[in-house]
N, C-alpha and C. Protein backbone atom coordinates (compact mmCIF):
# COMPACT_ATOMS: atom_id res chain seq x y z
N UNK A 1 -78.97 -14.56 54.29
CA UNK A 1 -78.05 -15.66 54.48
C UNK A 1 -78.53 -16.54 55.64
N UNK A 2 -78.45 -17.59 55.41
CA UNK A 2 -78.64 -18.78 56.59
C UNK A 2 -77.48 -18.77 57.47
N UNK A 3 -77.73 -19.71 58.47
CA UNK A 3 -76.29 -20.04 59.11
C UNK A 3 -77.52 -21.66 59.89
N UNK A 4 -76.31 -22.20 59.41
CA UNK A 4 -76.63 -23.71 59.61
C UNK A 4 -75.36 -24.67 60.36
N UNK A 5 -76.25 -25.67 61.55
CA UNK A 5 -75.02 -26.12 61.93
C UNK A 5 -75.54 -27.56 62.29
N UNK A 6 -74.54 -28.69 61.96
CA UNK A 6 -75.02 -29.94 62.74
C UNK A 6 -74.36 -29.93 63.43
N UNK A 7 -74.97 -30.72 64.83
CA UNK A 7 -74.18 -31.34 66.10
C UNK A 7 -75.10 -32.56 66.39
N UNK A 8 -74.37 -33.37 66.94
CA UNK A 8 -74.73 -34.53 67.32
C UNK A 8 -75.09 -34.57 69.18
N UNK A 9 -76.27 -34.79 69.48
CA UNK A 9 -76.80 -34.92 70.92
C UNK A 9 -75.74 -36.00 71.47
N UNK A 10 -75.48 -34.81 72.66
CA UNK A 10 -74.67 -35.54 73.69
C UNK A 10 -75.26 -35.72 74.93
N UNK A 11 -76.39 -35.43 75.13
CA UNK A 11 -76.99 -35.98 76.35
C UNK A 11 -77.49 -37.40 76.07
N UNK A 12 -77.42 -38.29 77.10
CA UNK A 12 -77.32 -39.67 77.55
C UNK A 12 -79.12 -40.14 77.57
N UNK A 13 -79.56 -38.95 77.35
CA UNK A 13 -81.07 -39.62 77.22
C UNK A 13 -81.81 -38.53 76.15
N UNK A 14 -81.15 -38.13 75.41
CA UNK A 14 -81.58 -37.41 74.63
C UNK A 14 -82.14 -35.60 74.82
N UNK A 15 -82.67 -35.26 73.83
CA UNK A 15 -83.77 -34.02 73.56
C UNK A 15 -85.04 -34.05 74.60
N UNK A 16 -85.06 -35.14 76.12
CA UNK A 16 -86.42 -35.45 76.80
C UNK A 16 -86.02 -34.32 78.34
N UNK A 17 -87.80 -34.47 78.69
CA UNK A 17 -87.59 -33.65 79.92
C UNK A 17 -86.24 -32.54 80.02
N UNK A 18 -85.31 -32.42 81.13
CA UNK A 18 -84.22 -31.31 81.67
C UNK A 18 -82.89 -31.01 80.86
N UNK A 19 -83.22 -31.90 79.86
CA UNK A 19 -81.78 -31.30 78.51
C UNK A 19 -82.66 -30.56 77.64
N UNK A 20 -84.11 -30.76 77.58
CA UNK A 20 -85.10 -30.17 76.31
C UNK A 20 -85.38 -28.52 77.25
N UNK A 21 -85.36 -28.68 78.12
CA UNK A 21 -85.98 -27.35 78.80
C UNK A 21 -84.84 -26.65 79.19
N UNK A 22 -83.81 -26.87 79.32
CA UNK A 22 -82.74 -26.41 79.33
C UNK A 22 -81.99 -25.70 77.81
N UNK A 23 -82.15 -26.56 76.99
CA UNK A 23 -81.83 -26.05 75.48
C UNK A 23 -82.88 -25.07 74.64
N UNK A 24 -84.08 -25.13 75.15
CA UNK A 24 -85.30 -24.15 75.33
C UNK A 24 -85.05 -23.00 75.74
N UNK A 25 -84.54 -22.97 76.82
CA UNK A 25 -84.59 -21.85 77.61
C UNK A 25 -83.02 -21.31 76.92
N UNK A 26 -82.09 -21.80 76.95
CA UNK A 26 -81.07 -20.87 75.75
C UNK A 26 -82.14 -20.25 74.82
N UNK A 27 -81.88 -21.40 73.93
CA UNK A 27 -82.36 -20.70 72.50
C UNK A 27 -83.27 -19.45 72.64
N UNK A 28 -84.20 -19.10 74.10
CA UNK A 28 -85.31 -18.22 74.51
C UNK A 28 -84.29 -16.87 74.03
N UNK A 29 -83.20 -17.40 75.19
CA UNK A 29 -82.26 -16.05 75.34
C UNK A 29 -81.83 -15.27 74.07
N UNK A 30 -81.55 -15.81 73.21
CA UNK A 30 -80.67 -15.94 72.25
C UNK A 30 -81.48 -14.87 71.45
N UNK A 31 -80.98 -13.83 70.84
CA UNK A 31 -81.38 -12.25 70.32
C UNK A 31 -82.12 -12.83 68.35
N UNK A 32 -82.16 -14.04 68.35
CA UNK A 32 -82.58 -14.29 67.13
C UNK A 32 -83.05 -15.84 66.93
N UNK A 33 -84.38 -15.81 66.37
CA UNK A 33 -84.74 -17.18 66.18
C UNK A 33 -84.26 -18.41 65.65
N UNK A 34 -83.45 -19.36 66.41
CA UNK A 34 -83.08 -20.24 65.92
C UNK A 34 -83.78 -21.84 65.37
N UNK A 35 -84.12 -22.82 64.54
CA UNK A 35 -85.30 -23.87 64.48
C UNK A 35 -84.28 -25.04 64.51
N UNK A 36 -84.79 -26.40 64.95
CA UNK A 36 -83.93 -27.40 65.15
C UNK A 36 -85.15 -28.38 64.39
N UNK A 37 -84.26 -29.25 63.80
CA UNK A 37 -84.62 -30.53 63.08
C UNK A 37 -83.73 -31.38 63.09
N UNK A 38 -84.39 -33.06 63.33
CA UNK A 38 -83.72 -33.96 63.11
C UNK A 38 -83.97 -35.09 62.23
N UNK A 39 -83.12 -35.41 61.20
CA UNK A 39 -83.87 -36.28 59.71
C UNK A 39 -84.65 -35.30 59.28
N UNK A 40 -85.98 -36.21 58.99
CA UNK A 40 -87.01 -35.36 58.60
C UNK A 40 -88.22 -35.02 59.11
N UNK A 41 -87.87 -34.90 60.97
CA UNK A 41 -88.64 -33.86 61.74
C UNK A 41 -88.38 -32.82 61.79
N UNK A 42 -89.54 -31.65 61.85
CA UNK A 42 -88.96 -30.13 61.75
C UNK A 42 -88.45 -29.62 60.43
N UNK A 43 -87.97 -28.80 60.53
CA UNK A 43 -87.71 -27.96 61.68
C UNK A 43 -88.77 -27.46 62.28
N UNK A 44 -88.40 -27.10 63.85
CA UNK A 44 -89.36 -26.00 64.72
C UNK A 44 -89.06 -25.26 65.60
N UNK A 45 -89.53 -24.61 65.60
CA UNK A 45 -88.89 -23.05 66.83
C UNK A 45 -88.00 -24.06 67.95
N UNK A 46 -86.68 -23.34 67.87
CA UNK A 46 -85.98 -24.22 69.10
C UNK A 46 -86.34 -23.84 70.91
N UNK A 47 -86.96 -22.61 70.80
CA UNK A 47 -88.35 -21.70 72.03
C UNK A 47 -89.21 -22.58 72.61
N UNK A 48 -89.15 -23.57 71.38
CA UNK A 48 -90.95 -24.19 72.16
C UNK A 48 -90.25 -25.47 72.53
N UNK A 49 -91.00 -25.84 74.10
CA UNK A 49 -90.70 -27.14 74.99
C UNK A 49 -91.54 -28.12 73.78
N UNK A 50 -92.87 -28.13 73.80
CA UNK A 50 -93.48 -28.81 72.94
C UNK A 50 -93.08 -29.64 71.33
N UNK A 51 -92.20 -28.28 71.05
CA UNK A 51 -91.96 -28.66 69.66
C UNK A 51 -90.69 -29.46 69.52
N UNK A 52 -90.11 -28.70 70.52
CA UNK A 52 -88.71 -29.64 70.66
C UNK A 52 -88.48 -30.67 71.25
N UNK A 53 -89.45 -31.54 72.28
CA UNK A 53 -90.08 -32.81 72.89
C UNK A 53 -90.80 -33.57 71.93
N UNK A 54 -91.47 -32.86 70.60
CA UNK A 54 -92.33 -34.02 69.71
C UNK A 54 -91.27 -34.45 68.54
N UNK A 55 -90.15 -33.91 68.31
CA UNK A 55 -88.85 -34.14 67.43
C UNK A 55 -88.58 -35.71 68.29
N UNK A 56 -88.78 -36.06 69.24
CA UNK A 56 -87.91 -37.25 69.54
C UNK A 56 -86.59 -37.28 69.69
N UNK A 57 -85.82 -36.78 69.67
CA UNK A 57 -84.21 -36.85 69.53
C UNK A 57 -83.71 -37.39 70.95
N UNK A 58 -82.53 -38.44 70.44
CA UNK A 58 -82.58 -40.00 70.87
C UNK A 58 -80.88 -39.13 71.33
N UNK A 59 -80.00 -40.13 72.20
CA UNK A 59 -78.90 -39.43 72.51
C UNK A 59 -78.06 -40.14 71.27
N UNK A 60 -76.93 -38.91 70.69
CA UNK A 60 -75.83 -39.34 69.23
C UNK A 60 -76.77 -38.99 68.82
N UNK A 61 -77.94 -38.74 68.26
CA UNK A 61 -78.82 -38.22 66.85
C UNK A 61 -77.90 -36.98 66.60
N UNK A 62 -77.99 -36.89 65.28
CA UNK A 62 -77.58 -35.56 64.58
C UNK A 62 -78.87 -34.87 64.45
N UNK A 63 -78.80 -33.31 65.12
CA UNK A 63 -79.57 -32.41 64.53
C UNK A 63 -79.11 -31.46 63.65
N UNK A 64 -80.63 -30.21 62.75
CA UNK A 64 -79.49 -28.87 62.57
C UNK A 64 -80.00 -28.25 62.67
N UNK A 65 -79.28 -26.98 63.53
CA UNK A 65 -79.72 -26.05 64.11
C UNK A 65 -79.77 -24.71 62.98
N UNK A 66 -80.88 -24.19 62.76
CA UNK A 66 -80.77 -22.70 61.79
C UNK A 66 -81.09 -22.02 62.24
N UNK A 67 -80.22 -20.46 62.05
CA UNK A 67 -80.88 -19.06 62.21
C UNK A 67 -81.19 -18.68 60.74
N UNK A 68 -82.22 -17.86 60.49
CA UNK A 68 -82.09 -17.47 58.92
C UNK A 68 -81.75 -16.01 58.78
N UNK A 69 -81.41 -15.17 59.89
CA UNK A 69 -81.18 -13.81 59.86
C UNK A 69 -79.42 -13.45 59.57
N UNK A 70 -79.54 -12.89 58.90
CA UNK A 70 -77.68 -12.30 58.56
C UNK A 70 -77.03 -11.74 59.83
N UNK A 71 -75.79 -12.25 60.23
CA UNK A 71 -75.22 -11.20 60.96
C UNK A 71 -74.09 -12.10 62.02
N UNK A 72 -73.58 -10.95 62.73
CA UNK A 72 -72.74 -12.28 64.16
C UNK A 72 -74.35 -12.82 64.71
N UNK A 73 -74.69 -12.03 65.39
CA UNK A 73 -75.91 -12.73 66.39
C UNK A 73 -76.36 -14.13 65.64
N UNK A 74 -76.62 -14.06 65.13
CA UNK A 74 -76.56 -15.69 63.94
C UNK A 74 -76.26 -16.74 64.21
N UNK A 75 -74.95 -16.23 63.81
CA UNK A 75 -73.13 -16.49 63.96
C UNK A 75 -73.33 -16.79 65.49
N UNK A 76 -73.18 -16.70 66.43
CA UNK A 76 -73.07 -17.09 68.24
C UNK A 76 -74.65 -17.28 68.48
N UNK A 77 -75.52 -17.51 68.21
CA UNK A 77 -76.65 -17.91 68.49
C UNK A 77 -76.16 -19.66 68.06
N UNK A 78 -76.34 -19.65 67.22
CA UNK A 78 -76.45 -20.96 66.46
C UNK A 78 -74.92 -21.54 67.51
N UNK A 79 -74.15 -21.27 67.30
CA UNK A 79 -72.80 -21.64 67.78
C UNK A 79 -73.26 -21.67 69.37
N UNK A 80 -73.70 -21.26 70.39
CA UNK A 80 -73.85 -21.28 71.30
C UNK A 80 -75.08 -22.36 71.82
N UNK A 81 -75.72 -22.57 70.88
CA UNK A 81 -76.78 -23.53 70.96
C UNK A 81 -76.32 -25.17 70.46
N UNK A 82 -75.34 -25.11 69.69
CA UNK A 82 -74.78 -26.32 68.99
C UNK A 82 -73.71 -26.95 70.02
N UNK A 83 -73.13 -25.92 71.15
CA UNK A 83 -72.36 -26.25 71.69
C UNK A 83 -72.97 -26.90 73.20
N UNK A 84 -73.93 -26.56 73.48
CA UNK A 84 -75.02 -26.84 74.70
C UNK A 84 -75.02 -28.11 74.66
N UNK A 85 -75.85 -28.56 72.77
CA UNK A 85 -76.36 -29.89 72.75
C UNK A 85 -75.54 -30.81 72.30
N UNK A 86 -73.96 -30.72 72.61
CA UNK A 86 -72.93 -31.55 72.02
C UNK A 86 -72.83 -32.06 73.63
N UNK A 87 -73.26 -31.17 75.12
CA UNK A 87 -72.90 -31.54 75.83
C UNK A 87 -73.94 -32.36 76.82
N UNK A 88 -73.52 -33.07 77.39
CA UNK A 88 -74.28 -33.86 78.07
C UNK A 88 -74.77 -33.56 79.31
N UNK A 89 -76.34 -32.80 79.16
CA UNK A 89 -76.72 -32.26 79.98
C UNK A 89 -77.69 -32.98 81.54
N UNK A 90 -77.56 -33.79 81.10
CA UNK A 90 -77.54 -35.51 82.89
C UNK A 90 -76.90 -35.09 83.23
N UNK A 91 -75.70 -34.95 83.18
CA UNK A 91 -74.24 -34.68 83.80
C UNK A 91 -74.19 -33.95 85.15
């Protein structure tokens, strides 16, 4: 089973520099691989600074975040990561 989620970027300058390394470093934590795409960039490991800096994501872009493993961890991975990038991490 998948678990799939859109959220819309709420940081004020996007997926760049200290909201990207910050949402990196979650997703690191997080007990199961989650991939982020936006349109039709990606998906790519939401882990990698690189991969998640060459997506571009602009602030309001919709991304979606997937785990593809069954289970809660999934379930609050994905949810815990969707909720990060709703928030505006300039702030």
């Amino acid at each position: 089973m998948t678990v799939e989620r859109r959220v819309t970027v709420g940081s004020s300058v996007g997926l760049h520099a200290r909201p990207a390394t910050l949402f990196t470093k979650a997703a690191a934590a997080q007990p199961v691989k989650v991939t982020i795409a936006a349109g039709d960039r990606g998906p790519v490991d939401a882990r990698s600074i690189l991969s998640v800096l060459g997506l571009g994501v602009g602030s309001g872009e919709e991304v979606v975040l997937t785990a593809q493993e069954d289970g809660a961890d999934s379930e609050a991975a994905v949810a815990a990561l969707a909720e990060l990038l709703a928030t505006d991490m300039d702030a």
